[in-house]
Every structure is written in C-alpha cells, then in structure tokens.
Protein backbone atom coordinates (compact mmCIF):
# COMPACT_ATOMS: atom_id res chain seq x y z
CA UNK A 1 -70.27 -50.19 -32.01
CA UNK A 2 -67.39 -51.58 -33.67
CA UNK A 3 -65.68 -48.45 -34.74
CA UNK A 4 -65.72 -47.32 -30.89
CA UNK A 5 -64.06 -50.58 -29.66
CA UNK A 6 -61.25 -49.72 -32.23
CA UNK A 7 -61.03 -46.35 -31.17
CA UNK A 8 -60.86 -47.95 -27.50
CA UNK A 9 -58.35 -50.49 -28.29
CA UNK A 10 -56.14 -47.55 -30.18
CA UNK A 11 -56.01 -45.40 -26.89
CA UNK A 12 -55.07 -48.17 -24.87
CA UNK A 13 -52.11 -49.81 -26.85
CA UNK A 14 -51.08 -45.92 -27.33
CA UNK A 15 -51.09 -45.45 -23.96
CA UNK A 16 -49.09 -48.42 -22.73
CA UNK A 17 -46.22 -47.73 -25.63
CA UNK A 18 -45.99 -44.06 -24.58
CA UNK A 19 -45.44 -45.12 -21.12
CA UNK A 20 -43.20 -48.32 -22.06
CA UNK A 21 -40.93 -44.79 -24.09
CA UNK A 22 -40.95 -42.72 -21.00
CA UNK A 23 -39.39 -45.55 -18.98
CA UNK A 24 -37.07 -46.78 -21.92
CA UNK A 25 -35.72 -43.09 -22.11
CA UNK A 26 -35.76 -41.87 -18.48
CA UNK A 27 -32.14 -41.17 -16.98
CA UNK A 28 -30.97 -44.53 -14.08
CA UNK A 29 -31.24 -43.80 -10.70
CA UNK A 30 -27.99 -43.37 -9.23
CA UNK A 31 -26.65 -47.13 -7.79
CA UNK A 32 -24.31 -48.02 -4.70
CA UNK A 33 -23.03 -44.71 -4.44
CA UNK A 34 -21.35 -43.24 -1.55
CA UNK A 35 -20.94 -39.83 0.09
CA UNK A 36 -17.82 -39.25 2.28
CA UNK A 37 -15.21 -37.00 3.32
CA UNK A 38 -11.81 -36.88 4.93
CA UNK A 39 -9.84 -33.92 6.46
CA UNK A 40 -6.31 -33.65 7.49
CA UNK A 41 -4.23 -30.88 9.50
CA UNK A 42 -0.64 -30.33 10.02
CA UNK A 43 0.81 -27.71 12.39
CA UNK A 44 3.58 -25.24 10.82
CA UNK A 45 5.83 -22.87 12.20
CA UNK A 46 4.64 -18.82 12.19
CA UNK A 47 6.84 -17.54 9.73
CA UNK A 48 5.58 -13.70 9.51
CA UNK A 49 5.39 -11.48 12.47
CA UNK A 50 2.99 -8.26 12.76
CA UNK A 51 3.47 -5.73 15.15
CA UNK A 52 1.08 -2.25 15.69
CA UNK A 53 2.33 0.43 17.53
CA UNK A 54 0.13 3.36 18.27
CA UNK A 55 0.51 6.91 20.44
CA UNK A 56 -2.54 9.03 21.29
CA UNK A 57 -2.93 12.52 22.63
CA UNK A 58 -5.78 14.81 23.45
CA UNK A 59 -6.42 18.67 24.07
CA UNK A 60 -8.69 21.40 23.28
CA UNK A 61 -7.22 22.38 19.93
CA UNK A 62 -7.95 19.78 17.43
CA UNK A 63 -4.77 21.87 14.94
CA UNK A 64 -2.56 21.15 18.37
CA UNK A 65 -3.57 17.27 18.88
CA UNK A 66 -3.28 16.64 14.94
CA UNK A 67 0.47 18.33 15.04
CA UNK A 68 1.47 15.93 18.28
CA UNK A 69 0.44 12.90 16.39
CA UNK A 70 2.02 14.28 13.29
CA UNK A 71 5.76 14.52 15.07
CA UNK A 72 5.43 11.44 16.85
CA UNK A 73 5.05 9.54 14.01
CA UNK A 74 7.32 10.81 11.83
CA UNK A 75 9.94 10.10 13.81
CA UNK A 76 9.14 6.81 15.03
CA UNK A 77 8.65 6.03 10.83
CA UNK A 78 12.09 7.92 10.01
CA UNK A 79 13.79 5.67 12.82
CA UNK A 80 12.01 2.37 11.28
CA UNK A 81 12.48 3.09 7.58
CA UNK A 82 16.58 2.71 8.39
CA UNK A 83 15.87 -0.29 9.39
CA UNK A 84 13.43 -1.33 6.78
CA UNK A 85 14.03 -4.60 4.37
CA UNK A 86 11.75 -5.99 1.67
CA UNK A 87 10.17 -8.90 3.05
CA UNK A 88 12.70 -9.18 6.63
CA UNK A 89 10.39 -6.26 8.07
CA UNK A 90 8.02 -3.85 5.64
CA UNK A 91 7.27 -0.50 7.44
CA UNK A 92 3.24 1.38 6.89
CA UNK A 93 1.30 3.83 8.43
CA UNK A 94 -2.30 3.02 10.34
CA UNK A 95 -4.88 4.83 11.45
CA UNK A 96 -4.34 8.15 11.86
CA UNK A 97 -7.47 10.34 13.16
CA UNK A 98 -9.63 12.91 15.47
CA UNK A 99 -12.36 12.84 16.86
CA UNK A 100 -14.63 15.61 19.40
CA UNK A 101 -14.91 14.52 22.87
CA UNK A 102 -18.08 16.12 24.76
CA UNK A 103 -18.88 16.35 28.29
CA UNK A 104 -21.25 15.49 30.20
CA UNK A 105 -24.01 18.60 29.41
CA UNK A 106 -23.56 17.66 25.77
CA UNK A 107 -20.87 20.31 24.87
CA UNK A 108 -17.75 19.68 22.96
CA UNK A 109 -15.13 19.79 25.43
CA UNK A 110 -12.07 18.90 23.47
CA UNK A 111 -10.36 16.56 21.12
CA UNK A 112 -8.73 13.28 21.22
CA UNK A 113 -6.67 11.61 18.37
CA UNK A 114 -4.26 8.53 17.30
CA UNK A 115 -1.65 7.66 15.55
CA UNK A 116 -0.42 3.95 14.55
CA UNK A 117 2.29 2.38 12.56
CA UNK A 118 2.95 -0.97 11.38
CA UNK A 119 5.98 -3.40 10.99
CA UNK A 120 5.18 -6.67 9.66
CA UNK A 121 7.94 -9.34 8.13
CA UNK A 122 9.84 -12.44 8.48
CA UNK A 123 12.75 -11.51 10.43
CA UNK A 124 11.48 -11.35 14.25
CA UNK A 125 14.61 -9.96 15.67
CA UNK A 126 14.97 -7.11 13.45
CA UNK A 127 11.36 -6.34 13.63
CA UNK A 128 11.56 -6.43 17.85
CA UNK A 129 14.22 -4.38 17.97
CA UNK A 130 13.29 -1.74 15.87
CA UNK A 131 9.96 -1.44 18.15
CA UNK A 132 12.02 -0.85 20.83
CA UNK A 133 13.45 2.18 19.59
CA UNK A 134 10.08 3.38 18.88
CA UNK A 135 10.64 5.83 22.07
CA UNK A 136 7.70 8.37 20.73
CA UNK A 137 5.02 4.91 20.50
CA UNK A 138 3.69 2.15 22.19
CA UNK A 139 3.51 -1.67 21.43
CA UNK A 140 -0.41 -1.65 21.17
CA UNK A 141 -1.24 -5.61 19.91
CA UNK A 142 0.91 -8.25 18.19
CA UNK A 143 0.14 -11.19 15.98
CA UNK A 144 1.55 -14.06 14.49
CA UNK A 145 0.75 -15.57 11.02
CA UNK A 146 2.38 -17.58 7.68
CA UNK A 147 3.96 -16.30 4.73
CA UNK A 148 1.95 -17.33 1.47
CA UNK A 149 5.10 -19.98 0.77
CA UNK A 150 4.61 -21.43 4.18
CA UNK A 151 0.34 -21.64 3.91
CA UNK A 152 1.24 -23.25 0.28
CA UNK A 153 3.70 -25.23 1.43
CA UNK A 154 1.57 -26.69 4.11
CA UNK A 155 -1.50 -26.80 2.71
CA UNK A 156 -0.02 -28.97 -0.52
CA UNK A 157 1.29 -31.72 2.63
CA UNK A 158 -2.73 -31.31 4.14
CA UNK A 159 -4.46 -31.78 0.99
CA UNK A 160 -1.90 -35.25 0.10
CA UNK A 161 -2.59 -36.90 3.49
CA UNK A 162 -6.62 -35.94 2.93
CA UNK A 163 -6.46 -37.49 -0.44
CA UNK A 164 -4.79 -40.53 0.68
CA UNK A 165 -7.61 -41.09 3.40
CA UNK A 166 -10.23 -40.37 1.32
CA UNK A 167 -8.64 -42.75 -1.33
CA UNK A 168 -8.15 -45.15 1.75
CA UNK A 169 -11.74 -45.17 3.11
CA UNK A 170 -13.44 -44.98 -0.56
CA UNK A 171 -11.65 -49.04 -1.04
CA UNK A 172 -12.56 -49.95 2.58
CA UNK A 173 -16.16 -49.20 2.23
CA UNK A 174 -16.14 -50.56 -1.19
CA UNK A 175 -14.89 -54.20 0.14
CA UNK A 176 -17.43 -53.68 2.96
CA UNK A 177 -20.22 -53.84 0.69
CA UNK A 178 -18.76 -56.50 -1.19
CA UNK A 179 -17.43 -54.36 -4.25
CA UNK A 180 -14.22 -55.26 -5.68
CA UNK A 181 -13.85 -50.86 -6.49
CA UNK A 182 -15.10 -47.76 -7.20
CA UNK A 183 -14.58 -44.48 -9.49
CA UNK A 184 -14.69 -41.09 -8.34
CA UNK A 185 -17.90 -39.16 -8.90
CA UNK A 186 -17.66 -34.88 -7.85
CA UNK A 187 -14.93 -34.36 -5.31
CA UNK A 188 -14.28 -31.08 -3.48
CA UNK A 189 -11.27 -29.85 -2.24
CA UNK A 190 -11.51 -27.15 0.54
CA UNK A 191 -9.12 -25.12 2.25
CA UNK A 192 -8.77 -23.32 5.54
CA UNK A 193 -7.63 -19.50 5.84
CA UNK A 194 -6.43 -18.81 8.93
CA UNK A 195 -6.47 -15.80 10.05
CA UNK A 196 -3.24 -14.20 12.25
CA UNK A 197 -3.12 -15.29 15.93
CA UNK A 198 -3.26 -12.26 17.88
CA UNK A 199 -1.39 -12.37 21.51
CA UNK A 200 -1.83 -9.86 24.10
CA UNK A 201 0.70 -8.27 25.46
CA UNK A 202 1.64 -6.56 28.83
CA UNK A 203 3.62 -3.15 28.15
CA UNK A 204 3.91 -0.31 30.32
CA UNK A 205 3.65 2.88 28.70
CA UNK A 206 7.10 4.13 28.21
CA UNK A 207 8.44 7.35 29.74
CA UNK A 208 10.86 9.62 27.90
CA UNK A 209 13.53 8.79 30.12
CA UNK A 210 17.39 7.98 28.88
CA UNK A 211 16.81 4.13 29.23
CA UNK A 212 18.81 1.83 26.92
CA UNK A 213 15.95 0.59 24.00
CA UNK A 214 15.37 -2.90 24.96
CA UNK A 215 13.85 -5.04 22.46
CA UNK A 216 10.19 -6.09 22.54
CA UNK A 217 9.63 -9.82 23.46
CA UNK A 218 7.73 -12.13 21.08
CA UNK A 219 7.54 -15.66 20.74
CA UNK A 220 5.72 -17.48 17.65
CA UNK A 221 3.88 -20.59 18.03
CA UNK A 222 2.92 -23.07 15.57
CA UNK A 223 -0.62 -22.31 13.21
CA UNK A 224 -2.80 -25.39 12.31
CA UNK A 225 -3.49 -25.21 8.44
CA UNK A 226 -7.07 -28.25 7.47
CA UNK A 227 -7.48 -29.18 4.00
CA UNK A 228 -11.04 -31.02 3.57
CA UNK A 229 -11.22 -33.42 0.34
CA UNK A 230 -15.36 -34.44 0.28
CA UNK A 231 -17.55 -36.23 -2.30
CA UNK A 232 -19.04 -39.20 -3.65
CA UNK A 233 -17.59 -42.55 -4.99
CA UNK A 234 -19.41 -45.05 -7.05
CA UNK A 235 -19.03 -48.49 -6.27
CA UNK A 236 -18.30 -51.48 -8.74
C-alpha cells in the first residue's frame, strides 16, 4: 500500500513540473500591439504618349487583301521612321492579320484583314504630327501614360508622405493608450501600377484627297500614382 502512494505521489509532482516547463518555455503572447496603415497619392503629369493607327481592307482573295495591307503599311512606317527618335517618338508594327468571313448559309464568302502601327514617346508634337501624315492609316485609339523616371519619381514623393503618416499615427495612438512609444514590427510597402489612360477619340476616316496633313489633337492629363505603407507597431 505504501509503494502505490509513492508511485501516486511521483506521477503527480511529475506532472505539475512538466506543466510548470511547458509554461516556463512557451513563446509570450504578443502585447499592446497595433495594426495600421496609411496611403498617400500625388497626381503627376503624363509624360509618354501612345498612339495606334490601323487600316483594314477586305475582298475575296485573301493573296489580294494581305498585299493592300502590306503597301499601306509600309509606307505609312517609311514616312514615320524619318521622323523617328529614341525615346522623343519610337516607331513598331501591330497586329497584322486575316481572317475568312462567311455568309450567312455557312460558306466562306471572302476575307477581311488589318494592319496597325504604333508610335509611342515623350515628345507629343512630333508624335501628332507624324500621325497626320499617316495618309494610308487611321488614328484608331490613343492613350496617355508615365515614363519609368516619372512613376519613380513620383512614387519615391508617395511612399515619403505615407511613411510620415504612418510614422505620425503609430505616436498618436501610442500616447492614446498611454505609451510614451513604440518600435516597428513587419511593415509593407505597396505600390500602384497604373495602367495607360486610354481616351477615345472622334476621327473621320480620311479620304485620299490633296488636303494639307493636319496634326492629330491630343491633350494629356495628370495620372494619380498610391503608395500604401501597412503593418504593425508595438507599443512601449
């Protein structure tokens, strides 16, 4: 009877010092921490102008249609490579394609195809006027956007005014709750990537007359660029 009230006494004080070692050894509970965030956005100029200009044709000989497009583009892309500039106004071909047209019993009753080219760059005037001497295409979309220096640029003034109100609202909720500070636990910086602003625009299909090439009108806004700074602080 003895020996099993040792044996009982053993398991007990075993017990209680393997659960005093769990606590003793456990990782704290996080304490008078805080999760917050601030954002900030500044609006900057649109630095970089694109511009697509497209032609289409259609017939019943796909070898015809494919020539049509062919000649049209090259020289609307001989004209614009004179004026071409690295960076001022970079000239590329699009899309450039056929595809069967059928009727209305299911039968292929011809072919239909376009052609696009592309002028993109920093120097609007340049890049206007050269699409208006673009007699053998048509203005089909334009959109407005920011050089990588100008996102950069603008996204390094976002991210110091976040930081600052982060900063800002970390110390007033700290002397809110009656803490003279805090420290910075994980912080995450996030940035926006706008994409280009596309505008419509209204142009009536040019006719091969001997009109004067007038430039094509654009007008560039301003693009919003966010920077998000979010975390936690820990209060002391």
């Amino acid at each position: 009877m003895k020996l099993d009230m040792k044996l009982i006494a053993f398991i007990a004080v075993s017990t209680w010092a393997g659960a005093v070692f769990c606590q003793t050894n456990a990782a704290p509970l996080p304490a008078q921490r805080v999760s917050l965030s601030a954002s900030a956005r500044v609006q900057v100029a649109q630095d970089l102008l694109s511009m697509s200009l497209t032609t289409a044709r259609e017939g019943a000989d796909p070898q015809l249609v494919q020539s049509q497009l062919k000649t049209a583009l090259d020289a609307a892309l001989a004209l614009a490579k004179r004026a071409a500039s690295p960076g001022l106004m970079e000239v590329r071909t699009g899309r450039f394609g056929l595809s069967p047209r059928y009727g209305r019993d299911g039968k292929l009753s011809g072919w239909q195809g376009s052609a696009e080219l592309l002028l993109e760059g920093t120097d609007f005037a340049r890049i206007s006027d050269t699409a208006g001497k673009l007699q053998t295409l048509t203005v089909a979309s334009v959109s407005f956007g920011l050089t990588q220096a100008q996102r950069q640029a603008a996204q390094a003034q976002a991210q110091s005014q976040a930081i600052a109100l982060y900063r800002q609202r970390a110390s007033e909720i700290a002397r809110s709750f009656d803490f003279s500070s805090y420290t910075l636990g994980e912080v995450t910086v996030s940035f926006d990537d706008a994409a280009p602003v596309y505008r419509p625009q209204m142009f009536a299909e040019r006719a091969m007359l001997a009109e004067a090439p007038a430039p094509v009108p654009v007008e560039a806004g301003l693009t919003p660029v966010s920077v998000v700074v979010s975390g936690s602080v820990q209060l002391k």
